[in-house]
N, C-alpha and C. Protein backbone atom coordinates (compact mmCIF):
# COMPACT_ATOMS: atom_id res chain seq x y z
N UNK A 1 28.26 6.07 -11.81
CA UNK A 1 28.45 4.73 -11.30
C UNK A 1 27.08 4.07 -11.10
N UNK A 2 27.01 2.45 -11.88
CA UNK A 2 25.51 2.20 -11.55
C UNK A 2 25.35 1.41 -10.26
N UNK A 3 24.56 1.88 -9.27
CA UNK A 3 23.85 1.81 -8.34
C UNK A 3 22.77 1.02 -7.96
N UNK A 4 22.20 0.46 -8.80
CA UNK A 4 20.51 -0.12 -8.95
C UNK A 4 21.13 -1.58 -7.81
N UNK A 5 21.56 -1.70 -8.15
CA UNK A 5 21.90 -3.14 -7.54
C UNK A 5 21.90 -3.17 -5.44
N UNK A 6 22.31 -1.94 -5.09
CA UNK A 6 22.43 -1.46 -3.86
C UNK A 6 21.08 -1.28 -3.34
N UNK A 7 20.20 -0.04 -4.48
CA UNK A 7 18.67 0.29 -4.26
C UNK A 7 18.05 -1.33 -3.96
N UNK A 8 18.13 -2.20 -5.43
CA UNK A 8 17.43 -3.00 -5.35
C UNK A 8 17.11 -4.02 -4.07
N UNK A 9 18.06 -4.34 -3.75
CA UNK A 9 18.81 -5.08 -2.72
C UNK A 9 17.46 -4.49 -1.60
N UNK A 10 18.24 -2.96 -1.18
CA UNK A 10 17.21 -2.62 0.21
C UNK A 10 16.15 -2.80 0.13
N UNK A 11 15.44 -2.44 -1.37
CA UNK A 11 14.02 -2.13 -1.35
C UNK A 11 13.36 -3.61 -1.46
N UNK A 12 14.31 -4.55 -1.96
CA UNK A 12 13.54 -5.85 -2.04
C UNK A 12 13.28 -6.44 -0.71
N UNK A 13 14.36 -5.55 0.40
CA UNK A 13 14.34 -6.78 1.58
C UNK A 13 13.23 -6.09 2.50
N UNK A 14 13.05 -4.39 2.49
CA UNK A 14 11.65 -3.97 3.30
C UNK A 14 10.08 -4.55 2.25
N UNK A 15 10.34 -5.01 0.88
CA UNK A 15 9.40 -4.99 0.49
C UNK A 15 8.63 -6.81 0.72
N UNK A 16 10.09 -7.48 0.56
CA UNK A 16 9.60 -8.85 1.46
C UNK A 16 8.81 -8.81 2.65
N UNK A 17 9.16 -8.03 3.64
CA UNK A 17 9.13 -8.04 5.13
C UNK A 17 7.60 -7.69 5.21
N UNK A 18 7.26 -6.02 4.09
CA UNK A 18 6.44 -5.87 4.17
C UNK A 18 5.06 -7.13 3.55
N UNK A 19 5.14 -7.91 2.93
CA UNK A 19 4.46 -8.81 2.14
C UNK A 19 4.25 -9.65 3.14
N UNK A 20 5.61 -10.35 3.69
CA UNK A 20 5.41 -11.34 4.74
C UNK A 20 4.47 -10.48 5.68
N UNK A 21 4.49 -9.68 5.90
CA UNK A 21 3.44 -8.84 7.05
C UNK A 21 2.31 -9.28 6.55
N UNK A 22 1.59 -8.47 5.90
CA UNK A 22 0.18 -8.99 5.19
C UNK A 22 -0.13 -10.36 4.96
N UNK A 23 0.71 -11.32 4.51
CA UNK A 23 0.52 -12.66 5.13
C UNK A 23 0.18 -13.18 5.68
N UNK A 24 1.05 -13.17 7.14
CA UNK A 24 0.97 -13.12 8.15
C UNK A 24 -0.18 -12.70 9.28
N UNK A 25 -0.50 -11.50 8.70
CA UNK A 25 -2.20 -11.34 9.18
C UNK A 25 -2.92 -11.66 8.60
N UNK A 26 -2.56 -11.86 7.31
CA UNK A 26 -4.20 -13.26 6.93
C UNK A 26 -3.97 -14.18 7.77
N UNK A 27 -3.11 -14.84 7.95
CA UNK A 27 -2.75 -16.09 8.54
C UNK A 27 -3.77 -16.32 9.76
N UNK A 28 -3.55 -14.63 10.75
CA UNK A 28 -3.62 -14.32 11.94
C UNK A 28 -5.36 -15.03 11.79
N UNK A 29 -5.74 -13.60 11.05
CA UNK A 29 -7.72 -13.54 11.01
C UNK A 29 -7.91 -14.92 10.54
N UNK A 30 -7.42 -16.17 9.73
CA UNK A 30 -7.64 -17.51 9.60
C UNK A 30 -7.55 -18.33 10.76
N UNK A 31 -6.85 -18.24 11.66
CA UNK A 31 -7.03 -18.67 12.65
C UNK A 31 -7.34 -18.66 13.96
N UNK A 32 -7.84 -17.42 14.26
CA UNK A 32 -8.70 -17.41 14.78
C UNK A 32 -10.50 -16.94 14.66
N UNK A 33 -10.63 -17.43 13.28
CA UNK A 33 -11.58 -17.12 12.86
C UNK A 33 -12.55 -17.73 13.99
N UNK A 34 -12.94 -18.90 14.95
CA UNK A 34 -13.39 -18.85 15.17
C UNK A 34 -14.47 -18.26 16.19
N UNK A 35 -12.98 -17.44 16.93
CA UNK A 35 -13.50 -17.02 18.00
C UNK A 35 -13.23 -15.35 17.56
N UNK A 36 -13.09 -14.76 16.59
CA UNK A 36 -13.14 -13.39 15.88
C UNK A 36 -13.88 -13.27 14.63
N UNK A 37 -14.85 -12.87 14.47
CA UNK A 37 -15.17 -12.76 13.38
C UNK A 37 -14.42 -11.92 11.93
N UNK A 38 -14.25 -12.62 10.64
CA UNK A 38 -13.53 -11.13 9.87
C UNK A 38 -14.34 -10.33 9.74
N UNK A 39 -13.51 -9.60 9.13
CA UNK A 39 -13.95 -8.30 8.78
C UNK A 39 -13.70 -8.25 7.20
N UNK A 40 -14.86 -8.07 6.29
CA UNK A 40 -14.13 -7.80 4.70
C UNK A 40 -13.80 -6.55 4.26
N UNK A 41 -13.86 -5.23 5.06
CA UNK A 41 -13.38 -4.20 4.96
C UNK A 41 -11.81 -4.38 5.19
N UNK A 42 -11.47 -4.80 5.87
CA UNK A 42 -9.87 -4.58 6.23
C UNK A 42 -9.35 -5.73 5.72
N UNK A 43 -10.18 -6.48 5.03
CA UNK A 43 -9.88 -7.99 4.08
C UNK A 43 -9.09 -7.39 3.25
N UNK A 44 -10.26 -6.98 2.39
CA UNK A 44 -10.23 -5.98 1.22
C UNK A 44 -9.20 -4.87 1.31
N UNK A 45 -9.15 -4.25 2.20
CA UNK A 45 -7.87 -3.52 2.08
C UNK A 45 -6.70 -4.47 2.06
N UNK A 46 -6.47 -5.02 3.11
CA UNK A 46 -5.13 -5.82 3.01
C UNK A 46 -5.00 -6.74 1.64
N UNK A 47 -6.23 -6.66 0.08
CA UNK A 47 -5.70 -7.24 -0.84
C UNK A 47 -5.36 -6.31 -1.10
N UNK A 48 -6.03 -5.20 -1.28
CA UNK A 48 -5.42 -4.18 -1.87
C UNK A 48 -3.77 -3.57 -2.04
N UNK A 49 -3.91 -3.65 -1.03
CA UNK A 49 -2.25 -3.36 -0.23
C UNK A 49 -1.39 -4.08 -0.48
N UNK A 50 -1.66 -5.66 -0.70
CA UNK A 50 -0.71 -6.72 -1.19
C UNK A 50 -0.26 -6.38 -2.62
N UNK A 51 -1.68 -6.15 -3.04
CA UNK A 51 -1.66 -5.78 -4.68
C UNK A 51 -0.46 -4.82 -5.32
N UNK A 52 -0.58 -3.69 -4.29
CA UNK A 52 0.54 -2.87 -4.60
C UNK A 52 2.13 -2.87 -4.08
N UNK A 53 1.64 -3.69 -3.38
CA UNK A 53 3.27 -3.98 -2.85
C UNK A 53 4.05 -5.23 -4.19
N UNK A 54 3.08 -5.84 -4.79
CA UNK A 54 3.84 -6.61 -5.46
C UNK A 54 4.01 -5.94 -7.05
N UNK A 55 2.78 -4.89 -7.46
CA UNK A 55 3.07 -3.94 -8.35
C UNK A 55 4.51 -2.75 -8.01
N UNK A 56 4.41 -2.35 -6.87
CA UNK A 56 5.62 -1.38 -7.05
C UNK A 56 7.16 -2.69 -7.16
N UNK A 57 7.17 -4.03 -6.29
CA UNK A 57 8.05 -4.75 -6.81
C UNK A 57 8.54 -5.44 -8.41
N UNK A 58 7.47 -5.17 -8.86
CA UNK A 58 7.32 -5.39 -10.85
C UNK A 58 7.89 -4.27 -11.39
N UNK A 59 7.19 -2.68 -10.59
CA UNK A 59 7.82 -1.92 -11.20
C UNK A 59 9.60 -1.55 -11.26
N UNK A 60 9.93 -2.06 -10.03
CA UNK A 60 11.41 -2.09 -9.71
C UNK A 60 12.45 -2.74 -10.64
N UNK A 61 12.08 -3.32 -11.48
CA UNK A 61 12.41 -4.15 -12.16
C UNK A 61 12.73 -3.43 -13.79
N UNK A 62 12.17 -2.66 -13.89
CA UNK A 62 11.83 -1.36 -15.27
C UNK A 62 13.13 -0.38 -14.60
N UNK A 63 13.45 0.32 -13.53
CA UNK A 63 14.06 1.18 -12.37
C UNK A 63 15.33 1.09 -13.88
N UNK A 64 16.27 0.01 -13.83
CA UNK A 64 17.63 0.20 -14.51
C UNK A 64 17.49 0.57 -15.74
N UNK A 65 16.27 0.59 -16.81
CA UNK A 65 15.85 0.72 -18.38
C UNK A 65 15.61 2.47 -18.30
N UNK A 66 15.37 2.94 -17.30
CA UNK A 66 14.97 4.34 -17.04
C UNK A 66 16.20 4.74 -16.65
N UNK A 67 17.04 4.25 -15.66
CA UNK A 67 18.18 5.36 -15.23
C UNK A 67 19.20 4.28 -14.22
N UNK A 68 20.08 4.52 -14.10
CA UNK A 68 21.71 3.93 -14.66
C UNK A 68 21.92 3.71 -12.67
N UNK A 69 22.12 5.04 -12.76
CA UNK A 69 22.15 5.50 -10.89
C UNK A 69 21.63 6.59 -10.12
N UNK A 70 21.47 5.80 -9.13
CA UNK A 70 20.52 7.05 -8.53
C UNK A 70 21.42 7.94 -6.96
N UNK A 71 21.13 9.06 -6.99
CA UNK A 71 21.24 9.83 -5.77
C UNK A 71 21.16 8.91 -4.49
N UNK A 72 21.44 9.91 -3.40
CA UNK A 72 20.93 9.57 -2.26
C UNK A 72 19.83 9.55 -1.83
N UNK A 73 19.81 10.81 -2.36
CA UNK A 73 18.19 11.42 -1.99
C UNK A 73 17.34 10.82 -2.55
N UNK A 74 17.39 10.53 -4.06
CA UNK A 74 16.32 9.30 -4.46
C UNK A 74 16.62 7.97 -4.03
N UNK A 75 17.36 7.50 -3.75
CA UNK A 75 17.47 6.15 -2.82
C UNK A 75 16.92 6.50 -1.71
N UNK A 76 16.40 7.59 -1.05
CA UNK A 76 15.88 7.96 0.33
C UNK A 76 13.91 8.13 -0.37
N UNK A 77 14.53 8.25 -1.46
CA UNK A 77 12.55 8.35 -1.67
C UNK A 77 12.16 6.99 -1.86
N UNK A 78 12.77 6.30 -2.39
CA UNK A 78 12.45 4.87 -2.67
C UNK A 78 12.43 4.28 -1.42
N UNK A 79 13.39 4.18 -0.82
CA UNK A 79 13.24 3.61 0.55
C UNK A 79 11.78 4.39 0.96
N UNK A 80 11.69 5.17 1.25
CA UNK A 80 10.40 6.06 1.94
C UNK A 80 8.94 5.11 1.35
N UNK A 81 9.06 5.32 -0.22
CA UNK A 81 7.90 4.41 -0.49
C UNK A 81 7.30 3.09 -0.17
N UNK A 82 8.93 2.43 -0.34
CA UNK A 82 8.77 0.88 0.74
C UNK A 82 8.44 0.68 1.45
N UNK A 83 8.90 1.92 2.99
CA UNK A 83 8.42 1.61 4.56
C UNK A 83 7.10 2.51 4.08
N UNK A 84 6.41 2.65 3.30
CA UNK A 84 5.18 3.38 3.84
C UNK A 84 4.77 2.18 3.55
N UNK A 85 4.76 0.99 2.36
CA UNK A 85 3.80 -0.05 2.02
C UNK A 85 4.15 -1.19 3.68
N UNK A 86 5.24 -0.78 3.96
CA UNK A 86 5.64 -1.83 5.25
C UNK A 86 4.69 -1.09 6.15
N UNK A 87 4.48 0.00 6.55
CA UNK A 87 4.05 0.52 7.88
C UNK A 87 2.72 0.51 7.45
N UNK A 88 2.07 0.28 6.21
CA UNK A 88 0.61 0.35 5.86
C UNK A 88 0.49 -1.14 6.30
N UNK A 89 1.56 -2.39 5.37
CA UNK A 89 1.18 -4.01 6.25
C UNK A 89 1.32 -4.73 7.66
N UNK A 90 2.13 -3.54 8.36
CA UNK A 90 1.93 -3.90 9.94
C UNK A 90 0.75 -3.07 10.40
N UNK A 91 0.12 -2.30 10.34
CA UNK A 91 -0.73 -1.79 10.57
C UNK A 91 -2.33 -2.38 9.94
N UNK A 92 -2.46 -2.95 9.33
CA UNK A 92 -4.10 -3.29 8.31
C UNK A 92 -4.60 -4.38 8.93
N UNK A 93 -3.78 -5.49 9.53
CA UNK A 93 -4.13 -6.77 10.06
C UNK A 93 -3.44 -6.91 11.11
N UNK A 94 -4.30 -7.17 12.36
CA UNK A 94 -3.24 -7.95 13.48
C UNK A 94 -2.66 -8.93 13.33
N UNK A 95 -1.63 -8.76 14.22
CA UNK A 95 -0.28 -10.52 14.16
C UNK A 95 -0.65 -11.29 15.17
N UNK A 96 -1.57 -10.67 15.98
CA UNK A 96 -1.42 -11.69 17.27
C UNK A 96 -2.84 -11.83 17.16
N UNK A 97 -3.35 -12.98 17.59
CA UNK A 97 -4.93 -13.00 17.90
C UNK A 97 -5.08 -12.48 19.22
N UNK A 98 -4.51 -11.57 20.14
CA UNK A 98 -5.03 -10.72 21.43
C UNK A 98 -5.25 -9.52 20.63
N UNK A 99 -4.79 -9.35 19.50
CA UNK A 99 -5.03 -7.88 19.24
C UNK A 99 -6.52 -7.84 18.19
N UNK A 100 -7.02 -9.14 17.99
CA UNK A 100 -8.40 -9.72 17.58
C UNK A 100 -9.74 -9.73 18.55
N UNK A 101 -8.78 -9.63 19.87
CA UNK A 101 -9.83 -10.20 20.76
C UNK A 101 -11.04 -10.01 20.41
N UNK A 102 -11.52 -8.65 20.14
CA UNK A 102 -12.97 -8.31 19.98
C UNK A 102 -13.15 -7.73 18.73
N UNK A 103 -13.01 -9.32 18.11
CA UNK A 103 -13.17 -9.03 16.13
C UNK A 103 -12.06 -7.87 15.54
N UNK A 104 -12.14 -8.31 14.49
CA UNK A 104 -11.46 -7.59 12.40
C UNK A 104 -11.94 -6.15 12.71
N UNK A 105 -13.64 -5.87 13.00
CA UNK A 105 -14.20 -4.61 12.65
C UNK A 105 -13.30 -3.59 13.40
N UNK A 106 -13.43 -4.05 15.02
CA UNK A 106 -12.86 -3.30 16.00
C UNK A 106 -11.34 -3.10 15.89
N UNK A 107 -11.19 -3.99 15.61
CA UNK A 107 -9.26 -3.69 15.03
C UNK A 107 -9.02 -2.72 13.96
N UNK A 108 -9.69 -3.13 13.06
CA UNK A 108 -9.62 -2.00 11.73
C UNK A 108 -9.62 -0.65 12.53
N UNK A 109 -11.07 -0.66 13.25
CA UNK A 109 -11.54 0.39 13.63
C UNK A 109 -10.61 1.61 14.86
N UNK A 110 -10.28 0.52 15.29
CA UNK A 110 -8.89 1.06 16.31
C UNK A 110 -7.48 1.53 15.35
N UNK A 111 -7.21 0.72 15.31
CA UNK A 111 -5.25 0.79 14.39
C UNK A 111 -6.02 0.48 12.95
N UNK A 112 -6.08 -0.36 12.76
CA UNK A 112 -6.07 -1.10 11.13
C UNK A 112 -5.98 0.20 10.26
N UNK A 113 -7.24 1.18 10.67
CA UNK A 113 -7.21 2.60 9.64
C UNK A 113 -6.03 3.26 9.57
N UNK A 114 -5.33 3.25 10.51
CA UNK A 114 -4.12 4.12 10.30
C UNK A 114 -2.96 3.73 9.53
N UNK A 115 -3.36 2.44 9.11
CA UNK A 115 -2.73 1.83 7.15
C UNK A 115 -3.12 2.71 6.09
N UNK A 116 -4.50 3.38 6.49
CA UNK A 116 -4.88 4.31 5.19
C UNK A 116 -3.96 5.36 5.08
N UNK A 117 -3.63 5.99 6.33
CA UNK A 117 -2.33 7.02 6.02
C UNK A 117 -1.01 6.82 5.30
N UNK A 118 -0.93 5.68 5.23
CA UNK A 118 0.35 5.16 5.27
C UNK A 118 -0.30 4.74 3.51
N UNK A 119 -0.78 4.47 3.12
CA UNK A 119 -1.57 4.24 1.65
C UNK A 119 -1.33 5.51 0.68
N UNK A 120 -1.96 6.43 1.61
CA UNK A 120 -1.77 7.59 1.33
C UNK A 120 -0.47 8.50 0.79
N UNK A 121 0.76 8.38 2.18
CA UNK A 121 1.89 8.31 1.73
C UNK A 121 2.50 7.49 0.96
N UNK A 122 2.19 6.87 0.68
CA UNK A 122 2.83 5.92 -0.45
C UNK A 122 2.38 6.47 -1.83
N UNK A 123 0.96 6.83 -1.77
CA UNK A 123 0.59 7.18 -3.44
C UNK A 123 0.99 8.78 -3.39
N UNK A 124 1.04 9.25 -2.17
CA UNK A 124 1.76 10.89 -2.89
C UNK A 124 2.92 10.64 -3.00
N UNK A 125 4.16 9.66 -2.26
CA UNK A 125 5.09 9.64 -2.46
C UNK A 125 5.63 9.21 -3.90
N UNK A 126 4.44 8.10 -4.42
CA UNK A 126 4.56 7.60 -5.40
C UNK A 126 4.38 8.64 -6.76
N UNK A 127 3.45 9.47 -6.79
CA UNK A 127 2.97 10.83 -7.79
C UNK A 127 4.43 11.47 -7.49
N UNK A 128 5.12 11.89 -6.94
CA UNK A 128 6.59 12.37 -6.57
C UNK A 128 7.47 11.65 -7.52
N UNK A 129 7.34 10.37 -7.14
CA UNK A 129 9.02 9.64 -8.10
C UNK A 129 8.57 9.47 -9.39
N UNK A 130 6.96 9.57 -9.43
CA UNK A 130 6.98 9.22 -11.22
C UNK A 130 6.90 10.45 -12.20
N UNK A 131 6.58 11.99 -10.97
CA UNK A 131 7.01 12.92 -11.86
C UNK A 131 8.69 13.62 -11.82
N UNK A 132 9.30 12.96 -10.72
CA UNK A 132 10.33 13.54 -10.71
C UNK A 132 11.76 12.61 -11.15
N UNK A 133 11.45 11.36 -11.21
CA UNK A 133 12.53 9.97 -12.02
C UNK A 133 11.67 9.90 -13.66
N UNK A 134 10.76 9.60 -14.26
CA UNK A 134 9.89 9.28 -14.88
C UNK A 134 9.38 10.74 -15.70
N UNK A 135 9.86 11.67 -15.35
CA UNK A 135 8.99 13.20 -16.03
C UNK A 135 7.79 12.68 -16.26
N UNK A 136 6.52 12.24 -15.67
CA UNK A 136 5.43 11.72 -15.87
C UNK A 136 4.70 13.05 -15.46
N UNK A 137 3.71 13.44 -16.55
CA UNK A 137 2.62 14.12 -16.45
C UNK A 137 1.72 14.54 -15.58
N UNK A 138 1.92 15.04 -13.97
CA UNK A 138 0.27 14.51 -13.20
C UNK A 138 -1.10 14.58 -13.74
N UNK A 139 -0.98 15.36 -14.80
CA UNK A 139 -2.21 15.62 -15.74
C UNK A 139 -2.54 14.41 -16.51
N UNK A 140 -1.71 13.06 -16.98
CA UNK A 140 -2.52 12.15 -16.91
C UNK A 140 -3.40 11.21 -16.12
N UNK A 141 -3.47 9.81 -16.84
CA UNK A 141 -4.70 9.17 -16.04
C UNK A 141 -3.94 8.59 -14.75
N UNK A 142 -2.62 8.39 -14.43
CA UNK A 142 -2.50 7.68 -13.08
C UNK A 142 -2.28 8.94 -12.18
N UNK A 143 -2.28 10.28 -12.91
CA UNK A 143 -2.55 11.48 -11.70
C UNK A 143 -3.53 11.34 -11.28
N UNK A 144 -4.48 11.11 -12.15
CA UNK A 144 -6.07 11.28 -11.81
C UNK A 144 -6.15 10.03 -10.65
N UNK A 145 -6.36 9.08 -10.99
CA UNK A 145 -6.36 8.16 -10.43
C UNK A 145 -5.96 7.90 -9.09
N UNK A 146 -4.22 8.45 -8.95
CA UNK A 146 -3.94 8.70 -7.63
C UNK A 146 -4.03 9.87 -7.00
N UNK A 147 -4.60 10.84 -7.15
CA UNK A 147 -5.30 11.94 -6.51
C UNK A 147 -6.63 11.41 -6.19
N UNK A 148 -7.59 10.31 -6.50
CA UNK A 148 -9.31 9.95 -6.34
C UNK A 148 -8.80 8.91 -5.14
N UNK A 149 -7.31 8.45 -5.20
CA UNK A 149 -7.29 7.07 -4.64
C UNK A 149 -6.93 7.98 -2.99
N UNK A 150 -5.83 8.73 -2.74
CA UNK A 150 -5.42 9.45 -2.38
C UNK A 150 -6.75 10.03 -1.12
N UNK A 151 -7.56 11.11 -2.03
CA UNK A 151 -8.72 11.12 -1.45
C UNK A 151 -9.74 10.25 -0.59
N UNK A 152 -9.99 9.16 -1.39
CA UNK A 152 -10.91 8.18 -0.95
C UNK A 152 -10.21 7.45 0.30
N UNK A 153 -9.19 7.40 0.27
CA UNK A 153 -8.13 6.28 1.41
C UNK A 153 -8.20 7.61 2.64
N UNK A 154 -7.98 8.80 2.38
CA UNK A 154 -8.03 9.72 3.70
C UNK A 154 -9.51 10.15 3.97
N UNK A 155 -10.47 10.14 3.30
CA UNK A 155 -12.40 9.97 3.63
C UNK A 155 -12.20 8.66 4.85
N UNK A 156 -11.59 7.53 4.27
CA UNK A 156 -12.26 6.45 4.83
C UNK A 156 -11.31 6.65 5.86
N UNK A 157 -9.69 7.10 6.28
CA UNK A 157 -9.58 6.94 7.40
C UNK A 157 -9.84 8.13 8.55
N UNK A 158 -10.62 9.18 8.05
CA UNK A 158 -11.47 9.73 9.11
C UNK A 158 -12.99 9.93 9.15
N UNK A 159 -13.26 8.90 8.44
CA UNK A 159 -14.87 8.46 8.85
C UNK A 159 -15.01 7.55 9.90
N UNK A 160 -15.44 7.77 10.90
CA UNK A 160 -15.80 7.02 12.18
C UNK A 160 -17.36 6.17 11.36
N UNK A 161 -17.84 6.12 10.86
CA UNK A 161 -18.92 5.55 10.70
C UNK A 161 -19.03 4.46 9.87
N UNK A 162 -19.11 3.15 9.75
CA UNK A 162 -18.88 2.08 8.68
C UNK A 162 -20.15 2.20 7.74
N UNK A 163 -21.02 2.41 7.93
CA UNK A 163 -21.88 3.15 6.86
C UNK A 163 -21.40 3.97 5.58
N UNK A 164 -20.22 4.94 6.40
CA UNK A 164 -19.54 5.76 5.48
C UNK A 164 -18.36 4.98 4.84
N UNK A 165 -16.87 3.96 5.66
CA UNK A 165 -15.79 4.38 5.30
C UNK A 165 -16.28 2.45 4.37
N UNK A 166 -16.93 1.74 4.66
CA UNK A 166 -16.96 0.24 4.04
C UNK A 166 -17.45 0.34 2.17
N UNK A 167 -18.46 1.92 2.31
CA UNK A 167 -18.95 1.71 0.74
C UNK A 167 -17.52 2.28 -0.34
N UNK A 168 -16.89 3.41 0.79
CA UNK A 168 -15.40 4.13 -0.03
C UNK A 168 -14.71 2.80 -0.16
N UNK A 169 -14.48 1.97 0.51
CA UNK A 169 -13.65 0.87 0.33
C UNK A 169 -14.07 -0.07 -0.99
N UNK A 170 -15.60 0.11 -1.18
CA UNK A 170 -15.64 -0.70 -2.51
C UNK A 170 -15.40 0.49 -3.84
N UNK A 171 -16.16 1.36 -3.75
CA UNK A 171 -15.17 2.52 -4.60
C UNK A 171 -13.72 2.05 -4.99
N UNK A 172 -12.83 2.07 -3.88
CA UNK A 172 -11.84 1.91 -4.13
C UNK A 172 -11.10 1.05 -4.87
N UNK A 173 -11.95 -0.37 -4.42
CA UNK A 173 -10.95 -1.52 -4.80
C UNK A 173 -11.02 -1.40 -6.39
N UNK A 174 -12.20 -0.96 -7.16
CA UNK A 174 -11.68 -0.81 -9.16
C UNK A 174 -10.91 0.59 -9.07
N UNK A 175 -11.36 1.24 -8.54
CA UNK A 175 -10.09 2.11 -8.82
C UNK A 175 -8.13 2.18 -8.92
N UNK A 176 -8.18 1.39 -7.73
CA UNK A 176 -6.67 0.85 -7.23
C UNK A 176 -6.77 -0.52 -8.36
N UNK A 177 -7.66 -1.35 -9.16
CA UNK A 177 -7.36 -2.09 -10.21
C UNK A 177 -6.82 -1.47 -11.46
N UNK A 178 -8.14 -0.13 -11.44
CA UNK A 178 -7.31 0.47 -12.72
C UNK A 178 -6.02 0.77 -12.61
N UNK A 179 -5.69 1.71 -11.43
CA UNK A 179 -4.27 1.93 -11.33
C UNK A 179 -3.45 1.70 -11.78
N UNK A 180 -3.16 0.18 -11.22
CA UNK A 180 -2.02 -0.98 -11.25
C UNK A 180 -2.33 -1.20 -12.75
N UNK A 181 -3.22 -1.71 -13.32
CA UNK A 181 -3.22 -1.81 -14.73
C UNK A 181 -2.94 -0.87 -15.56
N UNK A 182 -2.76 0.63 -15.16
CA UNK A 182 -2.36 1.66 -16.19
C UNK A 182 -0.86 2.03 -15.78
N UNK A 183 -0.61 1.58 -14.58
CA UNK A 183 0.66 1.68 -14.09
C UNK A 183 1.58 0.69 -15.06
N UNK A 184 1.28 -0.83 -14.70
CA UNK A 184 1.62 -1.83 -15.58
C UNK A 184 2.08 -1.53 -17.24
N UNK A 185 0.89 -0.72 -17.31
CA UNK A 185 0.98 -0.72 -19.19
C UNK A 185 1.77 0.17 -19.67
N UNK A 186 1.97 1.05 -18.70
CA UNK A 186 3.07 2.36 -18.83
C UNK A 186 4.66 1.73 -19.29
């Protein structure tokens, strides 16, 4: 029985919510820019993060050309991948400007990092559905890729030092380009 239509449905409405999140905290750091300074570390992440939330929504779209219906249990991984990109966009940017009070850096530096976990789970969760829906290789290039990305996102969220976790963040951002572009072309 095909199913996609049920998946699609849920995953489109945590994957809105999650988008409107990241939004929403741009919105936040725009207005009170004046009395918070940004931060382009947790800028930069939160494009990042947008980036992939609207790539895994492109990819959803391929989901019915691959397979007809899905389990529970893979409707439980898919969902899983969604709330990790949701719990990575409530987490990367504050909603309220009290949670700005004392600047972007210090926010990142407090909560904001604990989006990298949630980054994290998303790209192992993600190496999961594309070798186990997809028979995808981890031995190719988006294994590689999300094993460096994987890495670099859990360096930067237990480096206490912005010396250390701001240069991984530029590392990152071509890496998470290639990604999405080898993801895409797949």
């Amino acid at each position: 029985m095909e199913n996609f239509h049920i998946l699609a449905t849920v995953l489109s409405m945590i994957l809105g919510l999650s988008i409107t999140r990241v939004l929403l905290g741009a919105m936040t750091v725009f207005r009170i820019r004046r009395t918070a300074r940004p931060d382009w570390v947790a800028l930069a992440w939160a494009l990042v993060l947008f980036l992939f939330q609207l790539q895994f929504w492109w990819a959803l779209n391929d989901l019915p050309t691959l397979k007809n219906a899905f389990s529970f249990i893979e409707f439980l991984l898919l969902v899983c991948l969604s709330l990790s990109l949701f719990s990575a966009a409530a987490l990367i940017l504050p909603s309220r400007s009290e949670d700005e009070a004392d600047g972007l850096q210090v926010y990142f530096e407090q909560d904001g990092r604990f989006a990298l976990l949630a980054i994290c789970i998303y790209l192992g969760l993600g190496s999961t559905t594309n070798i186990l829906f997809f028979n995808a290789s981890p031995l190719q290039l988006w294994g590689a890729l999300d094993l460096v990305m994987f890495t670099v996102s859990l360096a930067a969220f237990f480096s206490r030092s912005r010396r250390f976790y701001a240069p991984l963040r530029l590392v990152y951002l071509p890496l998470a380009m290639i990604d999405i572009a080898v993801s895409l072309g797949a």
